[in-house]
Protein backbone atom coordinates (compact mmCIF):
# COMPACT_ATOMS: atom_id res chain seq x y z
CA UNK A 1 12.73 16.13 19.85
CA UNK A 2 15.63 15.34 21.24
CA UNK A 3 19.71 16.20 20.75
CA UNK A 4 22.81 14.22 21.69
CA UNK A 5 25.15 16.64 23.06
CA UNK A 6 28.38 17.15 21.13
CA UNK A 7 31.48 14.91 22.43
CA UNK A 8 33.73 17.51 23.48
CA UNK A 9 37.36 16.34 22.64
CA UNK A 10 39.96 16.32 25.26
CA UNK A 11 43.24 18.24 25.33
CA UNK A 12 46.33 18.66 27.88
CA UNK A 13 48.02 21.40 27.71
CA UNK A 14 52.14 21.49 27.84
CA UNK A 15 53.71 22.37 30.36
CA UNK A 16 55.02 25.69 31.13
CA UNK A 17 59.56 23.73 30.42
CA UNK A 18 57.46 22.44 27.42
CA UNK A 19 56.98 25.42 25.85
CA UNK A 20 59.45 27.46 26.99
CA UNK A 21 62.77 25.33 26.83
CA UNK A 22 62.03 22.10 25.21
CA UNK A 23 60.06 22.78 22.16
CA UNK A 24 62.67 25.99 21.84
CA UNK A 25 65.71 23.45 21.68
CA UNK A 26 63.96 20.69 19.66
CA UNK A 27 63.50 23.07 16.89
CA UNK A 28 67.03 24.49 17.29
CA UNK A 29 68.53 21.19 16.90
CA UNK A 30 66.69 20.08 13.43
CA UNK A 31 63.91 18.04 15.07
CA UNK A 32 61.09 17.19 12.68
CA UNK A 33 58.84 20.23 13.01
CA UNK A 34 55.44 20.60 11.77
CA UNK A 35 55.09 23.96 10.35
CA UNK A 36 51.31 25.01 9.46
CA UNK A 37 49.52 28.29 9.01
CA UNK A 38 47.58 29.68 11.66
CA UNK A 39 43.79 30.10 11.15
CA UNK A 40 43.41 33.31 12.53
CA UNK A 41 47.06 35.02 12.34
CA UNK A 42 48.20 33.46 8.55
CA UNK A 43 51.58 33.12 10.32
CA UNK A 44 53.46 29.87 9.89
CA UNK A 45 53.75 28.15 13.18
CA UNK A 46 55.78 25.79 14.30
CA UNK A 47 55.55 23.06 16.44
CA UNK A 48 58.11 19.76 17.37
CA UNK A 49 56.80 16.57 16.35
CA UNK A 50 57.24 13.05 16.10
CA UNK A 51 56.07 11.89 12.36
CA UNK A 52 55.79 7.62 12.25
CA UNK A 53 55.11 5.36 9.24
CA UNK A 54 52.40 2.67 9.27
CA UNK A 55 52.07 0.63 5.92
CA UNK A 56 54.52 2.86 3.76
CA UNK A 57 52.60 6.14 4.62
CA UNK A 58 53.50 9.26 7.04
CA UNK A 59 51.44 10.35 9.65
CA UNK A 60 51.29 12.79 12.49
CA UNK A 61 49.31 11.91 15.65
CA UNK A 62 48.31 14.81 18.53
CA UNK A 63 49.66 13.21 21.20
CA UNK A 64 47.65 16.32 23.33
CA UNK A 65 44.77 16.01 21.99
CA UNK A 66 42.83 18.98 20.46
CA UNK A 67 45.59 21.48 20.20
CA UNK A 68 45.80 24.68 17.88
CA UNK A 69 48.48 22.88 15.41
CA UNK A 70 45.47 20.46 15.33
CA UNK A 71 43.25 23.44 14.21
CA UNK A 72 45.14 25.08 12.24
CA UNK A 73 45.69 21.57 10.50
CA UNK A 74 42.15 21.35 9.69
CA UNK A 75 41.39 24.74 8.20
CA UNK A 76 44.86 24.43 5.95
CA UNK A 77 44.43 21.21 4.85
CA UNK A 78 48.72 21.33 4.18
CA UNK A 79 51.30 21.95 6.03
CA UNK A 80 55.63 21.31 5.92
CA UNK A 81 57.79 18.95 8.00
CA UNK A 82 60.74 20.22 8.12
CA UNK A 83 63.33 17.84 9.12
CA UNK A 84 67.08 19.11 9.68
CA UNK A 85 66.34 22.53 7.94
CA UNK A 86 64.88 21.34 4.84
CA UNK A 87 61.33 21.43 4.12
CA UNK A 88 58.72 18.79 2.93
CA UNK A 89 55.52 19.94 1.73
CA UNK A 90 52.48 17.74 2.53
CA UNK A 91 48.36 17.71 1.74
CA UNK A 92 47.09 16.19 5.17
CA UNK A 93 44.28 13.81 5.36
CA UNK A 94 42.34 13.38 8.92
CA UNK A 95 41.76 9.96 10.25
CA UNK A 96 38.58 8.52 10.65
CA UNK A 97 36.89 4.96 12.39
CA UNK A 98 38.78 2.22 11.64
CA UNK A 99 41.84 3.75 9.44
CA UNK A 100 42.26 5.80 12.94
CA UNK A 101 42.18 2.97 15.25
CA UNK A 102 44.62 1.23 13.30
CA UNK A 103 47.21 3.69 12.91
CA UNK A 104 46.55 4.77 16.81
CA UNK A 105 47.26 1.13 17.69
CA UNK A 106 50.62 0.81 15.67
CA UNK A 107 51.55 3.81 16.92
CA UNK A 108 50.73 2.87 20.67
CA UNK A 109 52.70 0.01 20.05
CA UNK A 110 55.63 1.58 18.56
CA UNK A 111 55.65 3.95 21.50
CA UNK A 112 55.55 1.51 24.81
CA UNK A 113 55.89 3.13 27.85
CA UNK A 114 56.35 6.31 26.81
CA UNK A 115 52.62 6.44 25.77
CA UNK A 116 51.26 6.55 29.60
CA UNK A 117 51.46 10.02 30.37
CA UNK A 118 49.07 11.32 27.31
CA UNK A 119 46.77 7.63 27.61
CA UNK A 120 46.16 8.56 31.40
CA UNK A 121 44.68 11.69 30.68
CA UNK A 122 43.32 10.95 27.21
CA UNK A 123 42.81 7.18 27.27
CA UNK A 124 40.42 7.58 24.26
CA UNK A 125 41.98 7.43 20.58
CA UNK A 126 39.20 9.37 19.84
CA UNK A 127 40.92 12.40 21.83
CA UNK A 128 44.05 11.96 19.61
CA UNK A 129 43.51 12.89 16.06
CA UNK A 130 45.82 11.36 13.24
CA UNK A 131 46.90 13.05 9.82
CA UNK A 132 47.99 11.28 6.80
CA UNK A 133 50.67 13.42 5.40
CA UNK A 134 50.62 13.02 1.41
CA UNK A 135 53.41 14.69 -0.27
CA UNK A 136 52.89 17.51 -2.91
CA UNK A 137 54.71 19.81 -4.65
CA UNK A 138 56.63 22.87 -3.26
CA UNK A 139 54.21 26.42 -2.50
CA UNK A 140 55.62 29.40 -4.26
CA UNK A 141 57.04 31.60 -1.52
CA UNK A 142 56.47 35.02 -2.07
């Protein structure tokens, strides 16, 4: 009998001016932020990101790999982008095979050079998982 080990999936972790002062001032200035409950806490959390459209649909791409928005993405299965103060509510979808090497590969090309720094650490698509965002209606806030 014998077992394949599991593929563990890469991740890089910010950096410390990341986290601290850049994602801080991205928000502040009404950069599109990904806001999705946390699995464990139920708090919304938000995180700076850079949506892109391939074929007339939105998607989000983890640029660092397996992160917790990435987790907490999974479990939720929704999340809002909100995008100078106003929020969009979305169902997410996960990429898979060949929808995800597609969309990884427009995106690549969309981004040039800037890709480098996240390809020479994680120079597997795999390691970089995509989300269709799918609009939906507004949650009831309570």
């Amino acid at each position: 009998m014998s077992s394949t080990p599991t593929r563990r999936r890469g991740y890089l972790p910010p950096s410390r001016f990341m986290v601290h002062v850049v994602n801080p001032v991205a928000r502040a200035c009404g950069a599109p932020t990904l806001i999705v409950r946390g699995r464990i806490s139920g708090r919304e959390i938000g995180t700076p990101v850079a949506p892109f459209r391939f074929e007339g649909e939105r998607y989000v791409i983890a640029g660092r790999g397996e992160t917790q928005w990435v987790r907490n993405l999974r479990v939720a299965g929704r999340c809002e982008l909100r995008v100078r103060w106003r929020r969009h509510p979305y169902r997410t979808t996960e990429l898979r095979g060949l929808e995800h090497d597609q969309v990884a590969a427009d995106y690549l090309e969309k981004l040039g050079r800037r890709a480098g720094p996240f390809l020479a650490e994680l120079p597997d698509l795999v390691d970089h998982p995509i989300f269709r965002l799918e609009a939906c209606e507004a949650p009831v806030r309570s």
